[in-house]
PDB file of N, CA and C in Angstrom:
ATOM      1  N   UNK A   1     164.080  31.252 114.098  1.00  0.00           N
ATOM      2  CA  UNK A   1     163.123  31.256 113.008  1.00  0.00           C
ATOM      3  C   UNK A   1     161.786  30.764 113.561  1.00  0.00           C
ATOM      4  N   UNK A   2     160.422  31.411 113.162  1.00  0.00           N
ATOM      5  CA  UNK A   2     159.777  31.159 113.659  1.00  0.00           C
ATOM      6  C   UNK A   2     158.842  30.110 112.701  1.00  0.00           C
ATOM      7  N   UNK A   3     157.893  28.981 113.553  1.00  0.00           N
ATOM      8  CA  UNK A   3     157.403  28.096 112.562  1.00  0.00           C
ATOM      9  C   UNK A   3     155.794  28.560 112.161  1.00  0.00           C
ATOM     10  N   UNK A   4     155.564  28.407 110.551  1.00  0.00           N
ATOM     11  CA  UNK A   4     154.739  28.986 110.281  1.00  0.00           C
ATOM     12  C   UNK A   4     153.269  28.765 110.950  1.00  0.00           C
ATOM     13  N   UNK A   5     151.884  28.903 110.493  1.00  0.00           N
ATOM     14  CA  UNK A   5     150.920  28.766 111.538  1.00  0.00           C
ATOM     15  C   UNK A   5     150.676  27.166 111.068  1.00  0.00           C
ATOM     16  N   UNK A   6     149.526  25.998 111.361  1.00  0.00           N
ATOM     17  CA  UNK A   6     149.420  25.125 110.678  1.00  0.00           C
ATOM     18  C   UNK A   6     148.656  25.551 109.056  1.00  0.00           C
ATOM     19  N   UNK A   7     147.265  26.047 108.676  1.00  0.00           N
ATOM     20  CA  UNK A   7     146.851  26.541 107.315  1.00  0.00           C
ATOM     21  C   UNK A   7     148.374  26.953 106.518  1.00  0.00           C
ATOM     22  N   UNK A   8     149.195  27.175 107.092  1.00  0.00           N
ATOM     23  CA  UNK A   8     150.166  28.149 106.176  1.00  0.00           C
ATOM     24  C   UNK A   8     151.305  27.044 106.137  1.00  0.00           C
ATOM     25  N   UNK A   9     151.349  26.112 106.940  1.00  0.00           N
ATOM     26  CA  UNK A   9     152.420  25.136 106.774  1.00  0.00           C
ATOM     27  C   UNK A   9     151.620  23.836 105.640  1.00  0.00           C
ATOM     28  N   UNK A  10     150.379  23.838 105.687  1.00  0.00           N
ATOM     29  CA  UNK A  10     149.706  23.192 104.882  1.00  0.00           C
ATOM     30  C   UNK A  10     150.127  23.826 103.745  1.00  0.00           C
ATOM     31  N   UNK A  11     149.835  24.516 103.373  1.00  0.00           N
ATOM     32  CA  UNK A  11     150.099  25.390 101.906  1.00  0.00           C
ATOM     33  C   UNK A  11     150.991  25.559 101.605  1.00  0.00           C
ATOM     34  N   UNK A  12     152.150  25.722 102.291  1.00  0.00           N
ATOM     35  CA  UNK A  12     153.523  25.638 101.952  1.00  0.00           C
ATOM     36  C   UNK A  12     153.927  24.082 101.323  1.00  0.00           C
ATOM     37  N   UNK A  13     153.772  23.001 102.264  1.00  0.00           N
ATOM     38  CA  UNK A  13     154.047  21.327 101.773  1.00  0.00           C
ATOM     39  C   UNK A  13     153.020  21.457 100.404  1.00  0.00           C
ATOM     40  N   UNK A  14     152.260  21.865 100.148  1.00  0.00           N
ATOM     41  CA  UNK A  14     151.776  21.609  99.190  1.00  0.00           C
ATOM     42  C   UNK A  14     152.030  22.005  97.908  1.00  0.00           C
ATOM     43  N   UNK A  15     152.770  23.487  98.171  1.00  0.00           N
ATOM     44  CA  UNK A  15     153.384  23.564  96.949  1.00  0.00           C
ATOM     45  C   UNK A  15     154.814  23.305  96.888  1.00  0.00           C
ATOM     46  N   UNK A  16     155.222  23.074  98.031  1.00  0.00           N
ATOM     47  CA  UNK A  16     156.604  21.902  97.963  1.00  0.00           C
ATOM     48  C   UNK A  16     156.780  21.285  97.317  1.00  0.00           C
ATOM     49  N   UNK A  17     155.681  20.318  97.463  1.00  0.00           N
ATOM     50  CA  UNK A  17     155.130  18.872  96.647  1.00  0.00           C
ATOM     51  C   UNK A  17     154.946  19.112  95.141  1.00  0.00           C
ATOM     52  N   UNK A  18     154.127  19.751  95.229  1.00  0.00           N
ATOM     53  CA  UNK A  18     154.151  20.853  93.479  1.00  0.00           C
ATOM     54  C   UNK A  18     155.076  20.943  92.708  1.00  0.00           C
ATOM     55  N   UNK A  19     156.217  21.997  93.284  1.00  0.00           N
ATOM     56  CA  UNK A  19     156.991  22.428  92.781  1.00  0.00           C
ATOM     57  C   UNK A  19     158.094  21.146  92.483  1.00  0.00           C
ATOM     58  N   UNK A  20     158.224  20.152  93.088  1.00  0.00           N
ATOM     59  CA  UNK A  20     159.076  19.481  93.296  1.00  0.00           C
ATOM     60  C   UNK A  20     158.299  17.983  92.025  1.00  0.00           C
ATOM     61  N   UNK A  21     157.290  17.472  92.378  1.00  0.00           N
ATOM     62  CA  UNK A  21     156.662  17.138  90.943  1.00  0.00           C
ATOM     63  C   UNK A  21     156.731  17.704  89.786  1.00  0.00           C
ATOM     64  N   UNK A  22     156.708  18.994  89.240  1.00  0.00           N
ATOM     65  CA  UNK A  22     156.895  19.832  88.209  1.00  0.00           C
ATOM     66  C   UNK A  22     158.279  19.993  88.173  1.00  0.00           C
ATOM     67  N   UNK A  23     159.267  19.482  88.872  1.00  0.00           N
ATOM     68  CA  UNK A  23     160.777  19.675  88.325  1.00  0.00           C
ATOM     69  C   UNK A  23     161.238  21.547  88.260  1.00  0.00           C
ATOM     70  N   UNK A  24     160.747  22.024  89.259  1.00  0.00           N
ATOM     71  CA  UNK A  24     160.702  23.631  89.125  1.00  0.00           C
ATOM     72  C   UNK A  24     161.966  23.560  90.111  1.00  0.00           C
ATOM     73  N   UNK A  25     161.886  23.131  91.095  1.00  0.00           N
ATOM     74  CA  UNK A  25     162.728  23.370  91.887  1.00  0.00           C
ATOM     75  C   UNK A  25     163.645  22.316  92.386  1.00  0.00           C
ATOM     76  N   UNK A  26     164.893  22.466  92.641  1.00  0.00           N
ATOM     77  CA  UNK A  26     166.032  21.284  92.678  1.00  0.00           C
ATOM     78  C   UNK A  26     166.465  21.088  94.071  1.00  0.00           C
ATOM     79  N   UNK A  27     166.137  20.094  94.283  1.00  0.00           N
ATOM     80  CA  UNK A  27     166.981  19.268  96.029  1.00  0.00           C
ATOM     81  C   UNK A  27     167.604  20.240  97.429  1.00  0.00           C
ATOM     82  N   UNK A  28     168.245  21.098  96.495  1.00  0.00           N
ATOM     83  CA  UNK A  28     169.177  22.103  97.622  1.00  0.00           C
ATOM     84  C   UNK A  28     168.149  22.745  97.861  1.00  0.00           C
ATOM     85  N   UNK A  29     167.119  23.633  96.953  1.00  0.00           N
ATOM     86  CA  UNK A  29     166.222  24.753  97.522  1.00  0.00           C
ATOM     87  C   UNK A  29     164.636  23.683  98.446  1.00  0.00           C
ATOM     88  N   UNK A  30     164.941  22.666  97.813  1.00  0.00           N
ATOM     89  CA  UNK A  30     163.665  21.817  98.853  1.00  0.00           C
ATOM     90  C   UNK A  30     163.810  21.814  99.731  1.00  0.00           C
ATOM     91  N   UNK A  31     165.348  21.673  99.840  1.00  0.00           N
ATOM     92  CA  UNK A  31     165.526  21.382 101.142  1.00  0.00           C
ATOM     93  C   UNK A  31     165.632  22.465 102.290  1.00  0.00           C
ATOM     94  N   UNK A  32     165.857  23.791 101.481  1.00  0.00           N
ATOM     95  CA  UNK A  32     165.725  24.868 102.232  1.00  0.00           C
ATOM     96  C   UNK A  32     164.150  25.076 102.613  1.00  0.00           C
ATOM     97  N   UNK A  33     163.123  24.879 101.990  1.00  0.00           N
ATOM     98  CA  UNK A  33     161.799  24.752 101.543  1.00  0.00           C
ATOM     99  C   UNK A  33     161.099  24.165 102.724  1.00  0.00           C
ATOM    100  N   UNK A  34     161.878  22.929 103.194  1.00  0.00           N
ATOM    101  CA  UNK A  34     160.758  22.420 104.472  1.00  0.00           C
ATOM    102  C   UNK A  34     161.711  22.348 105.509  1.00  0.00           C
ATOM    103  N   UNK A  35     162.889  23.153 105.868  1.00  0.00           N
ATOM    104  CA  UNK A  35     163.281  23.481 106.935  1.00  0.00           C
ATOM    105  C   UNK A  35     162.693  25.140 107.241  1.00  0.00           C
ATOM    106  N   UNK A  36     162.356  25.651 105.738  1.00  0.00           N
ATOM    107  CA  UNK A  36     161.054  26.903 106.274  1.00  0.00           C
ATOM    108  C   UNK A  36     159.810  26.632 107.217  1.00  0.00           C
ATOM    109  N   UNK A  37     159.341  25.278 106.443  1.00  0.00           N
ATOM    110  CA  UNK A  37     157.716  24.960 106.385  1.00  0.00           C
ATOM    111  C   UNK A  37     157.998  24.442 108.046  1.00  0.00           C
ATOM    112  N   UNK A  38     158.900  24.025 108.747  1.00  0.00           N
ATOM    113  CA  UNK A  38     159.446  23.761 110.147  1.00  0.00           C
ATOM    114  C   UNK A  38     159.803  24.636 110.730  1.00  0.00           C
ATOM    115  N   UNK A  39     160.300  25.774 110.176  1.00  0.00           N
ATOM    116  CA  UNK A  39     160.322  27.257 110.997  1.00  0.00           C
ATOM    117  C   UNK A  39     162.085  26.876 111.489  1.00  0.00           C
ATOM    118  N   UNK A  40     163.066  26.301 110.991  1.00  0.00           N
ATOM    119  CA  UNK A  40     163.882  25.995 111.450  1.00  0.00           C
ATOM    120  C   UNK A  40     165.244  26.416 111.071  1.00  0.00           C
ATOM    121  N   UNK A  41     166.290  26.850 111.594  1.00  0.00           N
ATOM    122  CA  UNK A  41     167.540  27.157 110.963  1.00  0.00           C
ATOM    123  C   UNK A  41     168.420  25.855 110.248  1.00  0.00           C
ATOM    124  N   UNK A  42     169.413  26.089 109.739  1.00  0.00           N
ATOM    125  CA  UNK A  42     170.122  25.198 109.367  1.00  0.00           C
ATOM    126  C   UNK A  42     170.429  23.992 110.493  1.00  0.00           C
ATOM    127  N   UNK A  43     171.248  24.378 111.367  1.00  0.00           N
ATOM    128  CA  UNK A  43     171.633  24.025 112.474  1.00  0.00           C
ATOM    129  C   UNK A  43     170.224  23.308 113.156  1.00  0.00           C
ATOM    130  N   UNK A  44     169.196  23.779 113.498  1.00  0.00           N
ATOM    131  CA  UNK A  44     168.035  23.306 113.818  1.00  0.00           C
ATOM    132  C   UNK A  44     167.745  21.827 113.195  1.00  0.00           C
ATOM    133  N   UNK A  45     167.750  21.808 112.149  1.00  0.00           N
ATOM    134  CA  UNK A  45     167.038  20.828 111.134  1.00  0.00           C
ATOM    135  C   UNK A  45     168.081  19.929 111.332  1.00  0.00           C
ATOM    136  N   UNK A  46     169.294  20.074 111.169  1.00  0.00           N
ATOM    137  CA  UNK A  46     170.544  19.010 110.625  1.00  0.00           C
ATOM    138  C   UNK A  46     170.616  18.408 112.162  1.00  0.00           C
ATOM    139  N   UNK A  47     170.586  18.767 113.337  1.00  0.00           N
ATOM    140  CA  UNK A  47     170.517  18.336 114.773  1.00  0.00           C
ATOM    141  C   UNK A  47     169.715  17.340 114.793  1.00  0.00           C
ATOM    142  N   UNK A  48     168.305  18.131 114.794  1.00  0.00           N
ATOM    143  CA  UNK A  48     166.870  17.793 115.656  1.00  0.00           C
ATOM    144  C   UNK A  48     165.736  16.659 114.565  1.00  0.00           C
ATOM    145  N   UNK A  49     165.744  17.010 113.290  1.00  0.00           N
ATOM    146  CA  UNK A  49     165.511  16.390 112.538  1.00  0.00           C
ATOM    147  C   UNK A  49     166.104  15.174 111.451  1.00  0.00           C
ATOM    148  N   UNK A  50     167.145  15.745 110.944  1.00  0.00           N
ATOM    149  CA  UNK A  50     168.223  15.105 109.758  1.00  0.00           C
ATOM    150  C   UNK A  50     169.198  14.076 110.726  1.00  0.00           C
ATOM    151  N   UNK A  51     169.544  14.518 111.860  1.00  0.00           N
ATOM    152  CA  UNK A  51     170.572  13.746 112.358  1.00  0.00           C
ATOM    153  C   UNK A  51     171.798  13.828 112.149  1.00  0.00           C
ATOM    154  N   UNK A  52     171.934  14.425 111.196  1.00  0.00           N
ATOM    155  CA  UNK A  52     173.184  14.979 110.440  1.00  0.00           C
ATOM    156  C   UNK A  52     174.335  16.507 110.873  1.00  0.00           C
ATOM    157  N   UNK A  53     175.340  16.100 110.447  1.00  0.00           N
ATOM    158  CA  UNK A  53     175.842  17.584 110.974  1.00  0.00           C
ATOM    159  C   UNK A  53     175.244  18.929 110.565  1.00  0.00           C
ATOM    160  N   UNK A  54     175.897  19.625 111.188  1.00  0.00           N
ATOM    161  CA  UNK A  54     175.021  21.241 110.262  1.00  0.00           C
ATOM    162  C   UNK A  54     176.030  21.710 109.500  1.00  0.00           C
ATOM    163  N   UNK A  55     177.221  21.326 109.706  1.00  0.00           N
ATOM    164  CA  UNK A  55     178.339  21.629 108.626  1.00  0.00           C
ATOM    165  C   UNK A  55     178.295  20.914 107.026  1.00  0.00           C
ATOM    166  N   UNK A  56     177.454  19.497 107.012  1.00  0.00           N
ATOM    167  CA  UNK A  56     176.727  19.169 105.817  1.00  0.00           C
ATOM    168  C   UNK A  56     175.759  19.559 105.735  1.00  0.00           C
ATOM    169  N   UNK A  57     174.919  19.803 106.313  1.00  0.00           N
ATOM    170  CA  UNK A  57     173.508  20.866 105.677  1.00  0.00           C
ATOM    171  C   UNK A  57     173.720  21.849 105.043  1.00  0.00           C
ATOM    172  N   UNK A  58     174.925  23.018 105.587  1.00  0.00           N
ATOM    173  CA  UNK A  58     175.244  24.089 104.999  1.00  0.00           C
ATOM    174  C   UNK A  58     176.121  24.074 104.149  1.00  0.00           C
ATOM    175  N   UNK A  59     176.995  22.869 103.877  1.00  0.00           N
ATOM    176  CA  UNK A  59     177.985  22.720 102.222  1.00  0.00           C
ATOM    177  C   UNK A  59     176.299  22.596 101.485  1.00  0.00           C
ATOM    178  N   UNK A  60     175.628  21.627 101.829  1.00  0.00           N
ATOM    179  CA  UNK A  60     175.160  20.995 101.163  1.00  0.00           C
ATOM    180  C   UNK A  60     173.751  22.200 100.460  1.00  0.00           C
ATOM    181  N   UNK A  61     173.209  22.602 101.063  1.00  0.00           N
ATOM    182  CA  UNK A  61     172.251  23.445 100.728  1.00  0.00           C
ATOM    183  C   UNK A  61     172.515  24.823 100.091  1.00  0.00           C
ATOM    184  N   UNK A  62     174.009  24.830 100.072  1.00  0.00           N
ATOM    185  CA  UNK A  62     174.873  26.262  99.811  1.00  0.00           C
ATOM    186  C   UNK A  62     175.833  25.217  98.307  1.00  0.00           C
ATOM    187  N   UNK A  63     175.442  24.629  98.170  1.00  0.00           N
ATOM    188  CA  UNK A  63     176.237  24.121  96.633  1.00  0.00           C
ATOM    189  C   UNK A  63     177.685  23.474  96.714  1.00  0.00           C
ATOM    190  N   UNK A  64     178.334  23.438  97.885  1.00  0.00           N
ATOM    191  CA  UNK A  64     179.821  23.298  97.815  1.00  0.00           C
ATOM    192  C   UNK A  64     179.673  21.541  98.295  1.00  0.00           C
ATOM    193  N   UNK A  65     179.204  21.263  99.230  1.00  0.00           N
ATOM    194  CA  UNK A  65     178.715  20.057  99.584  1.00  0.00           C
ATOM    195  C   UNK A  65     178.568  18.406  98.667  1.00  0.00           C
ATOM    196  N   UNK A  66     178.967  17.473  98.834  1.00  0.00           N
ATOM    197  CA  UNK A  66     178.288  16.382  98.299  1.00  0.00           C
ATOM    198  C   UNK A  66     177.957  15.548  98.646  1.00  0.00           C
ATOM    199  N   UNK A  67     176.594  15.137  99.964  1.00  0.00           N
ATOM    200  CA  UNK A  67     176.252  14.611 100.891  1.00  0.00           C
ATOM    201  C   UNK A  67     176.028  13.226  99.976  1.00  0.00           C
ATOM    202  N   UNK A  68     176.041  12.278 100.864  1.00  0.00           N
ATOM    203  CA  UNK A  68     175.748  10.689 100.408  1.00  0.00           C
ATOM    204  C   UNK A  68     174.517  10.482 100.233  1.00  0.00           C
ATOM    205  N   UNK A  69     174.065   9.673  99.540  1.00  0.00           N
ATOM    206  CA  UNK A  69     172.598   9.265  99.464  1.00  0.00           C
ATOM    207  C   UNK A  69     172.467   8.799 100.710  1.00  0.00           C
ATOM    208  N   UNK A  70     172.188   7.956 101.847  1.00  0.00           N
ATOM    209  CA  UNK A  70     171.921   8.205 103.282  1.00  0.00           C
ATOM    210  C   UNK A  70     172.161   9.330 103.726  1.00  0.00           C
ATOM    211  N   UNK A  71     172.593  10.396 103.496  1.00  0.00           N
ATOM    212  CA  UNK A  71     172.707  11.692 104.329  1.00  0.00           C
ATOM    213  C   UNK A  71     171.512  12.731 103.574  1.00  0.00           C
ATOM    214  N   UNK A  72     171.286  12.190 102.224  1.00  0.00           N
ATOM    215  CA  UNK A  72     170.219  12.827 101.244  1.00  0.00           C
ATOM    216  C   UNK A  72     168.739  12.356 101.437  1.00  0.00           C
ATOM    217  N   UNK A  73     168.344  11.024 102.201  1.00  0.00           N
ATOM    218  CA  UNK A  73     167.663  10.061 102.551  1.00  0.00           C
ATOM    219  C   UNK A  73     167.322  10.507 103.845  1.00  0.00           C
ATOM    220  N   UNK A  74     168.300  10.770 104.839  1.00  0.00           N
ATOM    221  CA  UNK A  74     167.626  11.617 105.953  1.00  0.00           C
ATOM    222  C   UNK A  74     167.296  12.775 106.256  1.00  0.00           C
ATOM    223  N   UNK A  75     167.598  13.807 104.863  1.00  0.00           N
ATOM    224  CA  UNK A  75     167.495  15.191 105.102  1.00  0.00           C
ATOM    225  C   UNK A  75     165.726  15.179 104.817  1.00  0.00           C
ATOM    226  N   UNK A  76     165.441  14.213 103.553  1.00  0.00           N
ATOM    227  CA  UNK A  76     164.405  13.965 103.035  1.00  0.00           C
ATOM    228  C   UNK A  76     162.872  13.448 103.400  1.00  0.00           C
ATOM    229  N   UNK A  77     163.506  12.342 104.121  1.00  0.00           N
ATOM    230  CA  UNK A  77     162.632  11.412 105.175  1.00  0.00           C
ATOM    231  C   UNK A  77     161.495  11.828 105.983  1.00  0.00           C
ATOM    232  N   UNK A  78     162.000  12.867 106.802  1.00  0.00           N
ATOM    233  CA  UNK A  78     160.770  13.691 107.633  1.00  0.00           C
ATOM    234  C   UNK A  78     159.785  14.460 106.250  1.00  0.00           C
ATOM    235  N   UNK A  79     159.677  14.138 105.483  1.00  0.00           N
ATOM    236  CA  UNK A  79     158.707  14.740 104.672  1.00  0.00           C
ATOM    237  C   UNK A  79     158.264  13.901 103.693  1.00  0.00           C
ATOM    238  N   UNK A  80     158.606  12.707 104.122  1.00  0.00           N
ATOM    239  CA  UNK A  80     157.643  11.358 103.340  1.00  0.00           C
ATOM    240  C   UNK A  80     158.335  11.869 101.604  1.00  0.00           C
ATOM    241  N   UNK A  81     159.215  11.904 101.711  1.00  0.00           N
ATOM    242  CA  UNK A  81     160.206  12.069 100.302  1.00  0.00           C
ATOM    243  C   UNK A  81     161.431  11.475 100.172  1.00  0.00           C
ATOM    244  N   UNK A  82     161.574  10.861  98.982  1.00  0.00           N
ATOM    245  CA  UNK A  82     162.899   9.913  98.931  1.00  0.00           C
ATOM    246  C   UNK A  82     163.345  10.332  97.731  1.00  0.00           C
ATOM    247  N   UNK A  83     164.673   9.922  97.654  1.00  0.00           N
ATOM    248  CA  UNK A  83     166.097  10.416  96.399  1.00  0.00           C
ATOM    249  C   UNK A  83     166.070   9.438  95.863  1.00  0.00           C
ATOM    250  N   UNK A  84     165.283  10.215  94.422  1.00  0.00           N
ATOM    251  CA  UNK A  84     165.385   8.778  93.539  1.00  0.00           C
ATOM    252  C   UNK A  84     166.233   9.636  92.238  1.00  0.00           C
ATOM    253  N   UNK A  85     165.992   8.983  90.868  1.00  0.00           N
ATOM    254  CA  UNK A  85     166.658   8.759  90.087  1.00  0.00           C
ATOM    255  C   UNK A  85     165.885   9.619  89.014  1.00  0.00           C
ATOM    256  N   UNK A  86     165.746  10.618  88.251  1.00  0.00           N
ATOM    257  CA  UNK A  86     165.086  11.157  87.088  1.00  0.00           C
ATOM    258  C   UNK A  86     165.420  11.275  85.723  1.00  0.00           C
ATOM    259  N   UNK A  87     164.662  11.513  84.962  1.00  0.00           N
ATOM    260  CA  UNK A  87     165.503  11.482  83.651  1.00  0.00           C
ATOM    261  C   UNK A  87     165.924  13.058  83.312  1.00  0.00           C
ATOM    262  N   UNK A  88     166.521  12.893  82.309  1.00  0.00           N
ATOM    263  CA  UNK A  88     166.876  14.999  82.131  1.00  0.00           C
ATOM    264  C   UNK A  88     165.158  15.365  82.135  1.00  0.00           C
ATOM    265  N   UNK A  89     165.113  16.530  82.184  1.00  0.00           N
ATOM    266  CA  UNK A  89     164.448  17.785  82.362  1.00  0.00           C
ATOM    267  C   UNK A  89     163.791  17.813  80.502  1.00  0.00           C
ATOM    268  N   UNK A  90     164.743  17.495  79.601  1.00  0.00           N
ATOM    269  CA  UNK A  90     163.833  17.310  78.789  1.00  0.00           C
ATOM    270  C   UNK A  90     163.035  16.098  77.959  1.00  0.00           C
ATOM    271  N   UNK A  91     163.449  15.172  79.155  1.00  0.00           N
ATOM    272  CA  UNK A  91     163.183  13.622  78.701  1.00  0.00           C
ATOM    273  C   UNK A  91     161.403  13.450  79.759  1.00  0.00           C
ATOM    274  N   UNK A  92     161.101  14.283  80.821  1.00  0.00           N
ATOM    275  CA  UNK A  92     160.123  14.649  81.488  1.00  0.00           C
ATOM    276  C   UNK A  92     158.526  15.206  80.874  1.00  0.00           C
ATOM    277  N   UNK A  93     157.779  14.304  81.348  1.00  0.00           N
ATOM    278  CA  UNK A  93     156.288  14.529  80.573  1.00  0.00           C
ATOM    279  C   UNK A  93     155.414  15.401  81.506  1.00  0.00           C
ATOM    280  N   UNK A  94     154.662  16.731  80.871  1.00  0.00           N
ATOM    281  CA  UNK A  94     154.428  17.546  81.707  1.00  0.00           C
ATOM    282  C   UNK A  94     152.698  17.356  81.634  1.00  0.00           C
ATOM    283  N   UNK A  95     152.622  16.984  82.823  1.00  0.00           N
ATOM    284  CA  UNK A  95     150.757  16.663  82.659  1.00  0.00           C
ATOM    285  C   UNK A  95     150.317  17.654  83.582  1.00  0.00           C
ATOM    286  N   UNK A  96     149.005  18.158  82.954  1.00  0.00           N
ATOM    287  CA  UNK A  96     148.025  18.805  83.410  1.00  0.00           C
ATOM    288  C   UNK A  96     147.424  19.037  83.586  1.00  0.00           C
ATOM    289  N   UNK A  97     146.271  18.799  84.511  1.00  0.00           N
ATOM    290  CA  UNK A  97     145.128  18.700  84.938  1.00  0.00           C
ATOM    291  C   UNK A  97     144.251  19.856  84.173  1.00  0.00           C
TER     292      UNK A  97
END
């Protein structure tokens, strides 16, 4: 996989960040999200970055998975993002600039 240019990896984290503030998108696809914005395969990321196996990256990002909060904490980490706690989806206040 190839990694995107920097302008385009900028723009990508940014609507990472976006999407992920706005509650649009959920943990598994983030996480697919900035192993894009890294240009990286599964296996890539869970090695070189996460530390983690790639056999939990891929339960885990594929739905079958139920990684630990330290294993959710390091998938996260390289992107200045942490696993916290939210309320439902309709308990969430939607502000807009």
């Amino acid at each position: 996989m190839k990694r995107p240019m920097p302008p385009d990896t900028a723009k990508m984290k940014e609507a990472l960040y976006l999407d992920l503030a706005r509650g649009s998108i959920d943990i598994r696809e983030a996480t697919r999200q900035m192993r894009k914005i890294l240009g990286m395969t599964q296996k890539e990321y869970a090695q070189k970055v996460a530390a983690i196996s790639p056999r939990i990256l891929s339960e885990f990002e594929n739905g079958s998975g139920n990684p630990t909060l330290a294993t959710l904490e390091k998938i996260a980490s390289p992107f200045g993002l942490q696993v916290t706690f939210l309320p439902p989806e309709s308990w969430r206040i939607n502000v807009t600039e």
